[in-house]
Protein backbone atom coordinates (compact mmCIF):
# COMPACT_ATOMS: atom_id res chain seq x y z
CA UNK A 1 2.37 -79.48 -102.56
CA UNK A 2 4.52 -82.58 -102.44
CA UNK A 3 3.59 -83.60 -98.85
CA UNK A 4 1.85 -86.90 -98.34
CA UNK A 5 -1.92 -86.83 -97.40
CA UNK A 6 -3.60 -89.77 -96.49
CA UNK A 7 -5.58 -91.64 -99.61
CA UNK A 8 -9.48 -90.70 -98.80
CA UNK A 9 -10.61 -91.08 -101.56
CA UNK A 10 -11.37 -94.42 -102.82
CA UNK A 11 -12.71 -93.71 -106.66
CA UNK A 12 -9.59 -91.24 -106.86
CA UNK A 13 -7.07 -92.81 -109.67
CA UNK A 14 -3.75 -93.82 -108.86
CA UNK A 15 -0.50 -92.87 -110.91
CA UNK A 16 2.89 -94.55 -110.08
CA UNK A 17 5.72 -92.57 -111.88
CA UNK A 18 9.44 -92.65 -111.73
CA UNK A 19 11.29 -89.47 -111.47
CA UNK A 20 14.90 -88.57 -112.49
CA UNK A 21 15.99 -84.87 -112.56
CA UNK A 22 18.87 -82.58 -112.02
CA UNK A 23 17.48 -80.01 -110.25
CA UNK A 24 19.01 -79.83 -106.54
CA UNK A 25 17.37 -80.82 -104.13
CA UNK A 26 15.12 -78.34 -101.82
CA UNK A 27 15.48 -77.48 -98.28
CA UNK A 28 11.51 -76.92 -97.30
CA UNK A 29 9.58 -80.10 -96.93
CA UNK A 30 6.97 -80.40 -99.68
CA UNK A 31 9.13 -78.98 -102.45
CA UNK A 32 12.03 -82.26 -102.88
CA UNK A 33 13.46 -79.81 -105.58
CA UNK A 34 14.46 -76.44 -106.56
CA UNK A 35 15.21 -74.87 -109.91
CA UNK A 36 18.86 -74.97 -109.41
CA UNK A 37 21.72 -77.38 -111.01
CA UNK A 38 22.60 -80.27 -108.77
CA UNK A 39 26.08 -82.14 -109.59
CA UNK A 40 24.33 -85.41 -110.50
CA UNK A 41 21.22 -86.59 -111.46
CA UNK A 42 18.66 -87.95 -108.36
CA UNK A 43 15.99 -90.22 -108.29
CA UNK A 44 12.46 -90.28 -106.76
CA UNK A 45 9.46 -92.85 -106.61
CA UNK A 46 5.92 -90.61 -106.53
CA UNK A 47 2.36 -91.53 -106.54
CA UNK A 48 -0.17 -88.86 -107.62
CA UNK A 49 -4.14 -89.20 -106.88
CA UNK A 50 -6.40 -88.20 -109.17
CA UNK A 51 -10.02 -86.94 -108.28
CA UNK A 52 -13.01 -88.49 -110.08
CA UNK A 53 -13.80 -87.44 -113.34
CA UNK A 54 -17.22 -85.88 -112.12
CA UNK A 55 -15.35 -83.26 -110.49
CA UNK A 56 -12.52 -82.48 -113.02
CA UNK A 57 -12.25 -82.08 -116.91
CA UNK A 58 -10.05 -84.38 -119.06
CA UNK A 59 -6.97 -82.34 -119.96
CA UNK A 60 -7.35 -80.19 -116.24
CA UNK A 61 -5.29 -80.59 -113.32
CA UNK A 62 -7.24 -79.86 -110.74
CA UNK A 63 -4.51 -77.71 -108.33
CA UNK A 64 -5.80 -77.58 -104.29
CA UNK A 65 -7.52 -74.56 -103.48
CA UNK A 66 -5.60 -75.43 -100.04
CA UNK A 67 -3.11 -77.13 -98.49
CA UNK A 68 -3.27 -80.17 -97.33
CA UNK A 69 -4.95 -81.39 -100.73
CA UNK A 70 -8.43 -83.16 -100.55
CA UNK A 71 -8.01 -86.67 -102.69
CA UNK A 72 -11.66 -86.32 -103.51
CA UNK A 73 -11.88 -82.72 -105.65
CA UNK A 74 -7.66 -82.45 -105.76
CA UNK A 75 -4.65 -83.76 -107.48
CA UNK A 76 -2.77 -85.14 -104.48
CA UNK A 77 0.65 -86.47 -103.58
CA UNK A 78 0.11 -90.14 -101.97
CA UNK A 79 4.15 -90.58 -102.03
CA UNK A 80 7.29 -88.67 -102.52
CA UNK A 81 10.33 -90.63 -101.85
CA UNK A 82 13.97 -89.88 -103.06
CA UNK A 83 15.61 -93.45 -103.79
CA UNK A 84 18.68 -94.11 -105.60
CA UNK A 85 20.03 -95.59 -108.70
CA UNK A 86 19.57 -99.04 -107.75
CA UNK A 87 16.07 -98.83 -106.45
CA UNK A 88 15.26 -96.76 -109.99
CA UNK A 89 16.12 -99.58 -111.36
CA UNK A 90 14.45 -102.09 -109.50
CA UNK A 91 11.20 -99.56 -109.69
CA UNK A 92 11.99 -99.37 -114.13
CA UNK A 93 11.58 -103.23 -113.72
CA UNK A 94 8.98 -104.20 -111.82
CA UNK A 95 6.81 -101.45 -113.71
CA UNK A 96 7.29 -102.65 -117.30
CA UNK A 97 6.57 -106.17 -115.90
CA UNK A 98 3.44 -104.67 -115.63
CA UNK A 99 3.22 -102.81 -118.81
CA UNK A 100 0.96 -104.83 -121.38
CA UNK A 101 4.10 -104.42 -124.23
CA UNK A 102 6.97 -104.15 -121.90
CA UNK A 103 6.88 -100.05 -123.13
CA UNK A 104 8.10 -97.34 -121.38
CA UNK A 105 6.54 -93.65 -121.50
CA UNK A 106 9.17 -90.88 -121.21
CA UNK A 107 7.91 -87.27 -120.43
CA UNK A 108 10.32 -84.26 -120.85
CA UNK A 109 8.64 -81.09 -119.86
CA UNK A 110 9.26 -77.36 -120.84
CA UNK A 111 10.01 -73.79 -120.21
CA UNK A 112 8.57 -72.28 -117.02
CA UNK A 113 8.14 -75.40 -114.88
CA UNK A 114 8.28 -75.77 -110.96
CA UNK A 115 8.85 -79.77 -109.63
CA UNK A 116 5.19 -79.74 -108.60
CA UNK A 117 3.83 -78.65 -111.73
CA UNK A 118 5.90 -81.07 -114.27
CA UNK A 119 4.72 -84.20 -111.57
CA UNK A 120 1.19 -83.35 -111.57
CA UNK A 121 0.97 -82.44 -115.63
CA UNK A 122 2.53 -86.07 -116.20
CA UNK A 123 0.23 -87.18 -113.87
CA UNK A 124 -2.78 -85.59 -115.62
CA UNK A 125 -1.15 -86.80 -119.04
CA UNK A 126 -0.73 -90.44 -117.87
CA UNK A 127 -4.10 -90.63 -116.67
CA UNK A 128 -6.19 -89.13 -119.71
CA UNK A 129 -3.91 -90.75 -122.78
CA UNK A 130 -4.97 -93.92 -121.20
CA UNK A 131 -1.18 -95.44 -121.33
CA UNK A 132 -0.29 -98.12 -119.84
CA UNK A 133 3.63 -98.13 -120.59
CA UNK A 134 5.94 -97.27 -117.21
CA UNK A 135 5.98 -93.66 -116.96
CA UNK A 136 8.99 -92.11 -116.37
CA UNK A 137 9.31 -88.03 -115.61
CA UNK A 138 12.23 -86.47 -116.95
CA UNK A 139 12.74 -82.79 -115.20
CA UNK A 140 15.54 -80.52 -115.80
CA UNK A 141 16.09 -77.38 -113.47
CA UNK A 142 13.73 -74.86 -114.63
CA UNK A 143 13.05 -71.80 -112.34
CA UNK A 144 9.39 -71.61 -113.05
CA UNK A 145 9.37 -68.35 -114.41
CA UNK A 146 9.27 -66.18 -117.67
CA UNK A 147 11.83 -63.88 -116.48
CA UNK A 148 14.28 -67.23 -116.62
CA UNK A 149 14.50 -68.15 -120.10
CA UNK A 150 17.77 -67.86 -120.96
CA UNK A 151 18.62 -69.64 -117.63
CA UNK A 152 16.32 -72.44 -118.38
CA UNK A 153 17.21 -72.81 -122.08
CA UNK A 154 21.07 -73.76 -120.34
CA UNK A 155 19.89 -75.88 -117.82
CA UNK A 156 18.33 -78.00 -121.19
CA UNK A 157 22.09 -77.78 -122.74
CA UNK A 158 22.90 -78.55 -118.78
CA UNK A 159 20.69 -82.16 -118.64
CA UNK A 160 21.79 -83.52 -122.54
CA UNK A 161 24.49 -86.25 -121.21
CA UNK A 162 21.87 -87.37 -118.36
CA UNK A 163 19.26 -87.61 -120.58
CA UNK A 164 21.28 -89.74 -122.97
CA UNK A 165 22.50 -91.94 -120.06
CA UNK A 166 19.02 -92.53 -119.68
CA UNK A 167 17.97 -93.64 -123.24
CA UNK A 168 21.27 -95.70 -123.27
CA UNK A 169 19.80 -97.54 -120.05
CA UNK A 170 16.76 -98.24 -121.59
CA UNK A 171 18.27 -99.08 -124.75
CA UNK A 172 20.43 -101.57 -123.14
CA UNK A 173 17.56 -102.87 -120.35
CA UNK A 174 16.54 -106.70 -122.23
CA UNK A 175 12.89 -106.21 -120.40
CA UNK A 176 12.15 -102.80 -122.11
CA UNK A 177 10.48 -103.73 -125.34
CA UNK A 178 9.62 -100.20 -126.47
CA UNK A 179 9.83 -97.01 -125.95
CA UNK A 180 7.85 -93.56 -126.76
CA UNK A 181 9.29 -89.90 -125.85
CA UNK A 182 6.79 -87.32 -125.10
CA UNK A 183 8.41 -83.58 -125.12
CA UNK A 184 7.12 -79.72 -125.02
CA UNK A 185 8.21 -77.02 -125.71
CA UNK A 186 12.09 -76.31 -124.65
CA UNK A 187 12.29 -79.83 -123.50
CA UNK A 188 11.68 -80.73 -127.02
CA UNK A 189 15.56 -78.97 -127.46
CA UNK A 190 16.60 -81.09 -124.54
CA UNK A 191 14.84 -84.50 -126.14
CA UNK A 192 16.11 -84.42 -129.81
CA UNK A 193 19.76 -83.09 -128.88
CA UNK A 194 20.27 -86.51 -126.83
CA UNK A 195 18.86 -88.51 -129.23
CA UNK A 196 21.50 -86.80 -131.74
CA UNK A 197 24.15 -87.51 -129.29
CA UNK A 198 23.13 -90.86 -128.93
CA UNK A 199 22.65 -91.55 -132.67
CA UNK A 200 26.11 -90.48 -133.28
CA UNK A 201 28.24 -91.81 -130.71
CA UNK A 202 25.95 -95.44 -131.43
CA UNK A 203 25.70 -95.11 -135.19
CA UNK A 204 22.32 -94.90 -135.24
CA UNK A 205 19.23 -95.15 -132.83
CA UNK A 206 17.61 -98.06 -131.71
CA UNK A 207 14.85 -99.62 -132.95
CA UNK A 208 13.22 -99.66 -129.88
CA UNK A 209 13.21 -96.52 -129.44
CA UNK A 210 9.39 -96.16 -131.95
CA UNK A 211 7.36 -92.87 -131.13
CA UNK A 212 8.44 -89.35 -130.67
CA UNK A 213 6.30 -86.78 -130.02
CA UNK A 214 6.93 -82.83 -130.20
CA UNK A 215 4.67 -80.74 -129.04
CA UNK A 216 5.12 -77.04 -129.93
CA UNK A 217 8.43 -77.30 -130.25
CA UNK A 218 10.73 -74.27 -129.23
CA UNK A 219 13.33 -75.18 -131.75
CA UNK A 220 14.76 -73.24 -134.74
CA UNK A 221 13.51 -74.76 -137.94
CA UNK A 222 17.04 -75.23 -139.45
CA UNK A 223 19.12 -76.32 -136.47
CA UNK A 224 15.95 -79.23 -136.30
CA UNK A 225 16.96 -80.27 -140.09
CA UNK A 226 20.48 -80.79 -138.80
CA UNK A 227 19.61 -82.61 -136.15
CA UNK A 228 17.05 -85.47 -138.25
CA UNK A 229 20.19 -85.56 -140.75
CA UNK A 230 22.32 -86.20 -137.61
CA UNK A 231 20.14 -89.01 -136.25
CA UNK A 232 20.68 -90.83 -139.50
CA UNK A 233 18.49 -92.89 -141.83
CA UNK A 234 16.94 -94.75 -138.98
CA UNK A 235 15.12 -92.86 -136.11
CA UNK A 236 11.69 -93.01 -134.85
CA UNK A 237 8.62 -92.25 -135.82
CA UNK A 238 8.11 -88.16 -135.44
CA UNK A 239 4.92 -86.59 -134.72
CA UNK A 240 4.85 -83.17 -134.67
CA UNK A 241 2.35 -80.96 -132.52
CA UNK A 242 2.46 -77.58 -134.17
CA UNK A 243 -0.45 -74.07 -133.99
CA UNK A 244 0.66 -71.12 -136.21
CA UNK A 245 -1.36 -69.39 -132.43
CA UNK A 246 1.00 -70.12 -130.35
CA UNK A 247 2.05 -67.30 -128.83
CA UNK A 248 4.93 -68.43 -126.29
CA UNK A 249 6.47 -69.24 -129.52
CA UNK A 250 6.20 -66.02 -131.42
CA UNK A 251 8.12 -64.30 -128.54
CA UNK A 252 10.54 -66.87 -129.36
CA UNK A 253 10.68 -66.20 -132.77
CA UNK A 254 12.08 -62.83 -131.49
CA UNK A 255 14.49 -63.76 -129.01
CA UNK A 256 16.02 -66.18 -131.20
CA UNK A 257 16.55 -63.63 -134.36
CA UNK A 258 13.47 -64.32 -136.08
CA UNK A 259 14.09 -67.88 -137.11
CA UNK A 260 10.73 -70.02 -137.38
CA UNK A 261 10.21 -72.13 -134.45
CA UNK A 262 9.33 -75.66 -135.20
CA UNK A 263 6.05 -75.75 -132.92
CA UNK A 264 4.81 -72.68 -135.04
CA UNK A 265 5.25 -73.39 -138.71
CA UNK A 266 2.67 -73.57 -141.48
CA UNK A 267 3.32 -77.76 -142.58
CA UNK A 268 1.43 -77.29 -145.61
CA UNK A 269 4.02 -74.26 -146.60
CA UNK A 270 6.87 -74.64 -149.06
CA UNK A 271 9.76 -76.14 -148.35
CA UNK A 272 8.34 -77.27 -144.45
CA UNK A 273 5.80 -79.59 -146.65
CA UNK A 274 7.96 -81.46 -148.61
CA UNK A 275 10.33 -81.60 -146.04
CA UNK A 276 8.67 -83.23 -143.25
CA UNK A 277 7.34 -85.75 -146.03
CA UNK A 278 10.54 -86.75 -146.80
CA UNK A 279 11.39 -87.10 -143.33
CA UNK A 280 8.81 -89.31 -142.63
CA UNK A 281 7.57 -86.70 -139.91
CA UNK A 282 3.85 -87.11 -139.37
CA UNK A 283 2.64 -83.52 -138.68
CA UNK A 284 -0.93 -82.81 -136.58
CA UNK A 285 -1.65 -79.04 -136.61
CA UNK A 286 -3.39 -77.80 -133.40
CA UNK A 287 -4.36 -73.83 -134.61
CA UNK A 288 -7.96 -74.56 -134.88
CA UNK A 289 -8.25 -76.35 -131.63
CA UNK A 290 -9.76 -74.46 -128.99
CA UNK A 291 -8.07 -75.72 -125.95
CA UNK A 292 -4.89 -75.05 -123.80
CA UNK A 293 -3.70 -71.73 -122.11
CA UNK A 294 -4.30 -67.84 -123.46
CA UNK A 295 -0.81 -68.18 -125.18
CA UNK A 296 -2.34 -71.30 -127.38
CA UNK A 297 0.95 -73.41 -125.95
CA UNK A 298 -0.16 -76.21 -124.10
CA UNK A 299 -3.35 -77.12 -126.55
CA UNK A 300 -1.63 -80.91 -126.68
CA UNK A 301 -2.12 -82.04 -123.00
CA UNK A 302 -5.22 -79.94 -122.49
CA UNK A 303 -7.88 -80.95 -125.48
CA UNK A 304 -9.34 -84.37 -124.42
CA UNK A 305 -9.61 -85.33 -128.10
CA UNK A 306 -5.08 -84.69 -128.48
CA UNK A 307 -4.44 -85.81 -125.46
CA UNK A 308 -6.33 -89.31 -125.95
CA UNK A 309 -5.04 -89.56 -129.79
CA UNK A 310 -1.65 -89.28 -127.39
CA UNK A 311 -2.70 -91.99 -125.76
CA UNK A 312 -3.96 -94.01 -129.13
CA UNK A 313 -0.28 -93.27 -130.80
CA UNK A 314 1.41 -94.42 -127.82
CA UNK A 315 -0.56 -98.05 -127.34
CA UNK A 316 -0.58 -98.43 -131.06
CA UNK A 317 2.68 -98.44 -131.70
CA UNK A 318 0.88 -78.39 -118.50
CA UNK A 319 -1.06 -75.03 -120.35
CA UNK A 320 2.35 -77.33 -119.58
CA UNK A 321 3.24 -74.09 -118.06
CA UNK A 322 1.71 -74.22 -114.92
CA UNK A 323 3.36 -71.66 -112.42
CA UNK A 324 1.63 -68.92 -111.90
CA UNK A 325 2.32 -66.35 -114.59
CA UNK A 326 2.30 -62.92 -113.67
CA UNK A 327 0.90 -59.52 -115.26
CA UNK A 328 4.10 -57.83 -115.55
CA UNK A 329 5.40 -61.38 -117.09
CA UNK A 330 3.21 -61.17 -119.29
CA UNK A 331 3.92 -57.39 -120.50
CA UNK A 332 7.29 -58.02 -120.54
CA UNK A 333 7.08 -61.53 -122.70
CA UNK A 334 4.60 -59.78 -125.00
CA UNK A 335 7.11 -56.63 -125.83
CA UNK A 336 8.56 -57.50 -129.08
CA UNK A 337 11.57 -54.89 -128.13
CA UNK A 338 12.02 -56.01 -124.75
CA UNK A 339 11.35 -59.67 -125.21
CA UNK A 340 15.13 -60.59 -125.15
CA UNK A 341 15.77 -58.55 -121.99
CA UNK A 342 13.96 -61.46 -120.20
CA UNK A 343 15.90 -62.43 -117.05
CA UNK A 344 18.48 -59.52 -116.98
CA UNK A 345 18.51 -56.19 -114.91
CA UNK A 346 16.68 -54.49 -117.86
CA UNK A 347 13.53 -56.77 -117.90
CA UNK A 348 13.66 -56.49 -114.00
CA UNK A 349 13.28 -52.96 -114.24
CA UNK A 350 10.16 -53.16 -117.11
CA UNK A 351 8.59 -55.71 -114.37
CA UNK A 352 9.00 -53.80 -111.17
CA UNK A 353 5.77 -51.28 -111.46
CA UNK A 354 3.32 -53.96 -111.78
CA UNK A 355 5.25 -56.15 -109.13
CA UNK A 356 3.89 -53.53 -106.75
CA UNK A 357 -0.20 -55.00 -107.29
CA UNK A 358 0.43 -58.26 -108.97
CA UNK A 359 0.79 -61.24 -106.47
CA UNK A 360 1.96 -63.40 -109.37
CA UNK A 361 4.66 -60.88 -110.40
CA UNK A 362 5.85 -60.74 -106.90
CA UNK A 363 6.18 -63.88 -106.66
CA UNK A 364 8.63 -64.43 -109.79
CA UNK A 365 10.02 -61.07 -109.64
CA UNK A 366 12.00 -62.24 -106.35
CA UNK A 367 13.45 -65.41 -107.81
CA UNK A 368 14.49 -63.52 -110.34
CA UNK A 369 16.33 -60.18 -108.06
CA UNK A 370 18.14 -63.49 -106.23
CA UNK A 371 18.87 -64.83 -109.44
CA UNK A 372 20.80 -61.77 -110.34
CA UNK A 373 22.41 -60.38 -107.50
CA UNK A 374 21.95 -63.12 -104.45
CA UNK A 375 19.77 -64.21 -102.53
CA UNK A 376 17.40 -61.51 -100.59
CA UNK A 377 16.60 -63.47 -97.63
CA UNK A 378 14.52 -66.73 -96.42
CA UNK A 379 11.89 -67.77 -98.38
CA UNK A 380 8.55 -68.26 -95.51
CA UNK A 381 5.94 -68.56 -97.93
CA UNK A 382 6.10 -72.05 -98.83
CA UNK A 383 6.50 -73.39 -95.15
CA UNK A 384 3.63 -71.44 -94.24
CA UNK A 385 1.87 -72.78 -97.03
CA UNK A 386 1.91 -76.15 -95.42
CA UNK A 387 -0.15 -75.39 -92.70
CA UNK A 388 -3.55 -76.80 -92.99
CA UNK A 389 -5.79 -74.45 -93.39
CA UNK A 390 -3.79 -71.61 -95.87
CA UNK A 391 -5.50 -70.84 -99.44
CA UNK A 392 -2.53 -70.65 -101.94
CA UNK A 393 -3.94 -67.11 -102.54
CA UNK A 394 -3.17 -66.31 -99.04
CA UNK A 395 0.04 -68.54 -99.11
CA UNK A 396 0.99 -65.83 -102.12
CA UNK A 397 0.03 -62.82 -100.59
């Protein structure tokens, strides 16, 4: 997915975005990185095309039917270059040059996400907000599948100290004027824990630091109240994405003890009413919206009318889960009894039957078997899918 085509497509739309992520990095071209822990963070500069918006919705990413992508009906990869620190920063600097208010857009995606698919929702995101602050892609190692929570919910805990080293950069960079935090889902954990760390070991937060936006937050409800109280009298301005729909979160709910998650509470419910009020926390509830994926979990990035007031919020001062999801997932994910079983031998075992006639299921099934006793061999498919030529259904099968 991340191999450089040639740019065909001359009404296509151009994003620029700055990488950083500690996921290691990948040994099959076209990938750059895995869902595994690297030592320290890396780097990467990447360009994303964007088809013309008579052949693709606002809020869709429009994924190639086949590989190499076409720049004229696809999202496509222009550029994918690992650089280091240095050249991050000299990238950070000569894109808020650029930036009407010297502002910087920081993305933190969520549970379930692949490389590919947090690079091309940013993309997408950049692109129909209408932002013009430097956008900066924050991706921790997520495996890309439903079967990995409890792996991925780590590798958030895992990326905390890198993510504050970050805002502390920014913080300190003179030429950075402003800056606005986008999160979803479990990178909403990720987001407010190192702005709590950063809060403390500063005092407070800086005033730079203006917007922050949660959307459907996977994040107990009282841990959250510790954390604002934590961040101290001065933090940024919240704005909270929530749907009482949302469905990833309900099998949440479950895992986690049944605890309200943040992303799924009633705001005009006693005490989350008067709470948020006091907080300052501006609250936009989504359930009505008929937009986003069949869990109601990405409604945010995918409703032209959110995503744009997004866009508004930001200049006035993926579904986010985009790997394929398979059938037996989705069994497994939906079983109340079984939900917390997710990424251990037990949940393997619920999955295996419909691995047999779900592509999908296949597909995460196996990262999931390596996951828990080794790896089971090579990995051909995505080579293969490089070819020109190769459907991704084909690529899967």
């Amino acid at each position: 997915m991340l191999i450089p085509v040639a740019d065909s497509a001359p009404n296509a739309t151009k994003v620029d975005m700055l990488v950083t992520t500690t996921r290691s990095r990948s040994t099959i071209q076209g990938e750059m990185f895995t869902g595994e822990r690297a030592l320290a963070p890396a780097f990467a500069d990447i360009t994303v095309s964007i088809p013309p918006a008579n052949v693709r919705k606002v809020g869709e990413v429009a994924w190639p039917r086949r590989l190499p992508s076409n720049p004229a009906t696809d999202f496509a990869t222009l550029k994918a270059e690992e650089i280091t620190r240095d050249d991050a920063k000299k990238w950070l600097s000569a894109s808020v040059r650029k930036s009407r208010d010297r502002s910087v857009l920081v993305f933190i995606h969520g549970f379930n996400n692949r490389f590919e698919d947090s690079v091309y929702r940013f993309a997408q995101i950049v692109k129909d907000s209408g932002v013009h602050s430097a956008p900066v892609l924050v991706t921790w190692p997520s495996r890309g599948s439903l079967l990995a929570y409890g792996y991925d919910r780590e590798s958030t805990n895992y990326t905390r100290n890198a993510l504050e080293t970050l805002f502390q950069y920014l913080a300190k960079d003179p030429e950075v004027k402003e800056v606005s935090i986008l999160a979803h889902s479990m990178g909403n954990w990720l987001a407010l824990e190192a702005l709590r760390q950063m809060a403390i070991r500063n005092g407070r937060l800086p005033a730079k630091f203006e917007n922050v936006m949660l959307a459907s937050p996977d994040v107990d409800v009282d841990v959250f109240r510790q954390q604002i109280v934590d961040m101290g009298k001065q933090h940024p301005k919240f704005t909270l994405f929530v749907s009482r729909d949302d469905r990833a979160l309900a099998v949440s709910r479950r895992v986690w003890g049944d605890v309200a998650r943040l992303g799924a509470i009633d705001p005009e419910q006693a005490p989350f009413k008067k709470e948020l009020a006091d907080s300052q926390i501006t609250v936009i509830d989504l359930t009505k919206v008929k937009a986003g994926d069949r869990l109601n979990h990405g409604k945010f990035a995918e409703s032209p009318e959110v995503v744009q007031l997004i866009g508004a919020r930001i200049s006035d001062g993926q579904t986010l889960t985009d790997s394929k999801v398979g059938l037996g997932d989705k069994i497994l994910a939906a079983t109340t009894s079984t939900a917390a079983a997710a990424g251990s031998a037990a949940g393997l075992i619920l999955a295996a039957p419909v691995a047999v006639v779900d592509a999908d299921t296949r597909d995460n099934y196996a990262g999931q078997v390596s996951g828990l006793t080794g790896p089971v061999g090579t990995q051909p498919r995505a080579p293969d899918c490089t070819a020109a030529g190769r459907s991704k259904e084909s690529c899967r099968q």
